[in-house]
Protein backbone atom coordinates (compact mmCIF):
# COMPACT_ATOMS: atom_id res chain seq x y z
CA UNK A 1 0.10 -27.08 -155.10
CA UNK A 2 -2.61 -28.05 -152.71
CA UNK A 3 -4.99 -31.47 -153.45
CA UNK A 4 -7.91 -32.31 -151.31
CA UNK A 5 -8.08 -36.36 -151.39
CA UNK A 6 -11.41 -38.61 -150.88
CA UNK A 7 -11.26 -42.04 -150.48
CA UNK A 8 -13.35 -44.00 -147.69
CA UNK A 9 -10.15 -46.23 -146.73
CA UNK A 10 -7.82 -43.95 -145.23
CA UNK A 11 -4.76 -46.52 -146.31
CA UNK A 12 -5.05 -45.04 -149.78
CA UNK A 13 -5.82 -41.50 -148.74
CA UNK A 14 -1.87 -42.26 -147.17
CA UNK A 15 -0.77 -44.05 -150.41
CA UNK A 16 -2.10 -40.77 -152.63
CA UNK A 17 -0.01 -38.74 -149.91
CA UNK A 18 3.24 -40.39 -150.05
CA UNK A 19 2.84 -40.94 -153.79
CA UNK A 20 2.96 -36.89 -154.38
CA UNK A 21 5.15 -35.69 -151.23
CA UNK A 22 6.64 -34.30 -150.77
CA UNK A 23 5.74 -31.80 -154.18
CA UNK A 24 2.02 -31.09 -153.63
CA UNK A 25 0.49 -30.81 -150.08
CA UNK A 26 -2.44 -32.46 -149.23
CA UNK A 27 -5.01 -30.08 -147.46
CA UNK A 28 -8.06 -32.14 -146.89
CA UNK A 29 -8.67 -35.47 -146.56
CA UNK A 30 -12.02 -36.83 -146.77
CA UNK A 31 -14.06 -40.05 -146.93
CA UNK A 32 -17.14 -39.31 -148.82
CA UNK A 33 -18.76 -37.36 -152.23
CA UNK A 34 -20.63 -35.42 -149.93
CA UNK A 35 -17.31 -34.10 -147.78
CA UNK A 36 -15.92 -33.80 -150.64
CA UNK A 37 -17.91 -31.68 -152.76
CA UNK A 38 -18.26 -29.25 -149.09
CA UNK A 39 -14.24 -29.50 -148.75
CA UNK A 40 -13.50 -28.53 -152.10
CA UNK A 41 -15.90 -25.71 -151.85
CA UNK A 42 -13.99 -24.38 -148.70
CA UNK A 43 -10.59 -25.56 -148.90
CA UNK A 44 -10.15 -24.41 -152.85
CA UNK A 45 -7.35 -27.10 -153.91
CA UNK A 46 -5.65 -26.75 -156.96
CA UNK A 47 -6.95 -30.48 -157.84
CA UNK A 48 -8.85 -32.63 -156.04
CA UNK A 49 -8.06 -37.05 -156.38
CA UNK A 50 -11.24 -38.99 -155.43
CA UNK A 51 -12.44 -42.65 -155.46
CA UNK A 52 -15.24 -43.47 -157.28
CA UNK A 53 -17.06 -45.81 -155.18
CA UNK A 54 -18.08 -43.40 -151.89
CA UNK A 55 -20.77 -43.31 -149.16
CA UNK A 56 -23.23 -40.36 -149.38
CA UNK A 57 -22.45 -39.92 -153.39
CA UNK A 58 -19.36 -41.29 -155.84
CA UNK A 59 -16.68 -39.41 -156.82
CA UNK A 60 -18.00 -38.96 -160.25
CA UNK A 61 -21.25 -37.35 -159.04
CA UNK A 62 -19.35 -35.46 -156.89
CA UNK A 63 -17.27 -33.90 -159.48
CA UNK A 64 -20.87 -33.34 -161.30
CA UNK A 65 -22.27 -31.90 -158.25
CA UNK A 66 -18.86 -29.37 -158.17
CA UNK A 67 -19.38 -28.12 -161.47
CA UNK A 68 -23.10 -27.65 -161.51
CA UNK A 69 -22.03 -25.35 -158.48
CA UNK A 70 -19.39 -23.47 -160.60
CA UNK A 71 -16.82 -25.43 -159.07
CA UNK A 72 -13.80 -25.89 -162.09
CA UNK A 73 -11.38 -27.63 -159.64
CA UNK A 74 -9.53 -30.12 -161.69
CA UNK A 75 -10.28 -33.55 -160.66
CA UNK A 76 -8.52 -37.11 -161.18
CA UNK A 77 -10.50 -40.32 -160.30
CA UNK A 78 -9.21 -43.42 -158.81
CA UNK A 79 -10.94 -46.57 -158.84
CA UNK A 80 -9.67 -50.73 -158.70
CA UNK A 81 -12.26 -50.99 -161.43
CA UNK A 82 -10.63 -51.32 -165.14
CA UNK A 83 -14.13 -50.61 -166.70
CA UNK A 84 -13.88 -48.38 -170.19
CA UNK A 85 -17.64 -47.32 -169.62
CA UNK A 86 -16.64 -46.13 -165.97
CA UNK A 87 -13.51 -43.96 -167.67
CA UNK A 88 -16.43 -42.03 -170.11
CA UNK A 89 -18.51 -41.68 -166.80
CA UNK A 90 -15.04 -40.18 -165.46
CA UNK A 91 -14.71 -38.19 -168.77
CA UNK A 92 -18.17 -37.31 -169.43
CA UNK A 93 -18.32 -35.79 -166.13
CA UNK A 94 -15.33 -33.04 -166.51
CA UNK A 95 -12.68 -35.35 -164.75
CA UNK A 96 -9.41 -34.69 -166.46
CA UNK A 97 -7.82 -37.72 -165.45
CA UNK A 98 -8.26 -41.39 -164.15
CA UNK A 99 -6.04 -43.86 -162.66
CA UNK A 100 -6.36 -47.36 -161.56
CA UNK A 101 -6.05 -47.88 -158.04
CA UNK A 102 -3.31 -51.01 -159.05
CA UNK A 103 -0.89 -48.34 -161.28
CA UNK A 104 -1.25 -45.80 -158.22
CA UNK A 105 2.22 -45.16 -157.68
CA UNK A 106 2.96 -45.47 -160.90
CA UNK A 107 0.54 -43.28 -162.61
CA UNK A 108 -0.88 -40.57 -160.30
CA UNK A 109 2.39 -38.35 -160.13
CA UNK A 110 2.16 -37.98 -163.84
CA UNK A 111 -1.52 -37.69 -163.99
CA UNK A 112 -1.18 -34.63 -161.38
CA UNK A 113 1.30 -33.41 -163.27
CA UNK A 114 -0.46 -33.54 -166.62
CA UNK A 115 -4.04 -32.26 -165.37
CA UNK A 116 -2.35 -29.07 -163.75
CA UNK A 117 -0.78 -28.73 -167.21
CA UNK A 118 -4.31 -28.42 -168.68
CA UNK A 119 -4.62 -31.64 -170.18
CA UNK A 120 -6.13 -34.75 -169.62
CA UNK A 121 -4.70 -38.26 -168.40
CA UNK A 122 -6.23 -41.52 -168.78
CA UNK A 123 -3.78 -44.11 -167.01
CA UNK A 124 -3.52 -47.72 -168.37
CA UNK A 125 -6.40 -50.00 -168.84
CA UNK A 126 -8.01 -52.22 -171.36
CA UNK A 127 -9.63 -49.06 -173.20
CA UNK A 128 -12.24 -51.07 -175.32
CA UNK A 129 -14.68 -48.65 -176.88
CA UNK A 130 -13.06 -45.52 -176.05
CA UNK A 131 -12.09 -43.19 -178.91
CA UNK A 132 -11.01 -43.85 -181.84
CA UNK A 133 -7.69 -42.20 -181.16
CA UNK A 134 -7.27 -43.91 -178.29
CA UNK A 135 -5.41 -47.79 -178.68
CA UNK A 136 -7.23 -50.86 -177.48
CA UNK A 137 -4.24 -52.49 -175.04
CA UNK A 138 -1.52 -49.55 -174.14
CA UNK A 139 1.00 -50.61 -172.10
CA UNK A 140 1.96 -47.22 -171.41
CA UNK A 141 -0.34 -44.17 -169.85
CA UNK A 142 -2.35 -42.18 -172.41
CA UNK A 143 -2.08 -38.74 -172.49
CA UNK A 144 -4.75 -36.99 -174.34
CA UNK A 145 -3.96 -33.48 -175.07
CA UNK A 146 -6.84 -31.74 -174.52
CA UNK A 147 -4.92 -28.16 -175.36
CA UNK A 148 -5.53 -26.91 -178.62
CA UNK A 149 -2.62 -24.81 -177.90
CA UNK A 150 -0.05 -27.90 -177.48
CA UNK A 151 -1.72 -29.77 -180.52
């Protein structure tokens, strides 16, 4: 499988890659929404992993900007920031999964693995006034199956 990774500190553009070797290959590596939204475009990935706070545009927009374009590349978002209303930005944007930047190596193997299964992966954080289905304090990932088909 082939990921295209944005982050503007290369350290954890090299964290994402030795979380996932050596299973999925990583074929572009940017450090901006903007190089991002053009790599994705070229490059095709099976799933792109992108930062949320970016020069030039976030990864959120960017994953906006993607599907206005016709773009369905799965994407998972990574952020430090354990902020429920940035996880329904995430969400409300298409992103099919989101990780904290802390959990990285903990939670982004699964989350890949989950989102290229079809459904969506929220990784651990406070969750305060998401979903109803969702628990306030997990100290586990959530998985939300987002396949009627595995319901």
């Amino acid at each position: 499988m082939r990921l295209v990774v944005a982050d503007d500190f290369p350290e954890i553009i090299d964290a994402v890659e030795r979380c996932l070797a050596p299973e999925y290959e990583i074929v572009g590596r940017v450090s901006d929404g903007v190089a991002l939204v053009e790599a994705v475009c070229q490059l095709k990935p099976d799933l792109l992993v992108s930062d949320v706070s970016m020069p030039k545009m976030t990864g959120i927009e960017a994953v906006r900007r993607l599907r206005n374009l016709g773009c369905q590349t799965p994407a998972i978002i990574l952020t430090i920031h354990d902020d429920e209303e940035l996880v329904k930005e995430a969400l409300a944007s298409d992103a099919k999964g989101f990780v904290l930047k802390s959990r990285l190596g903990r939670d982004l193997p699964l989350a890949v693995r989950e989102v290229l299964a079809g459904r969506t992966f929220i990784g651990r954080t406070g969750n305060k006034g998401l979903p109803d289905e969702l628990p306030e304090a997990n100290p586990e990932p959530i998985h939300v199956v987002t396949n009627p088909a595995e319901s």
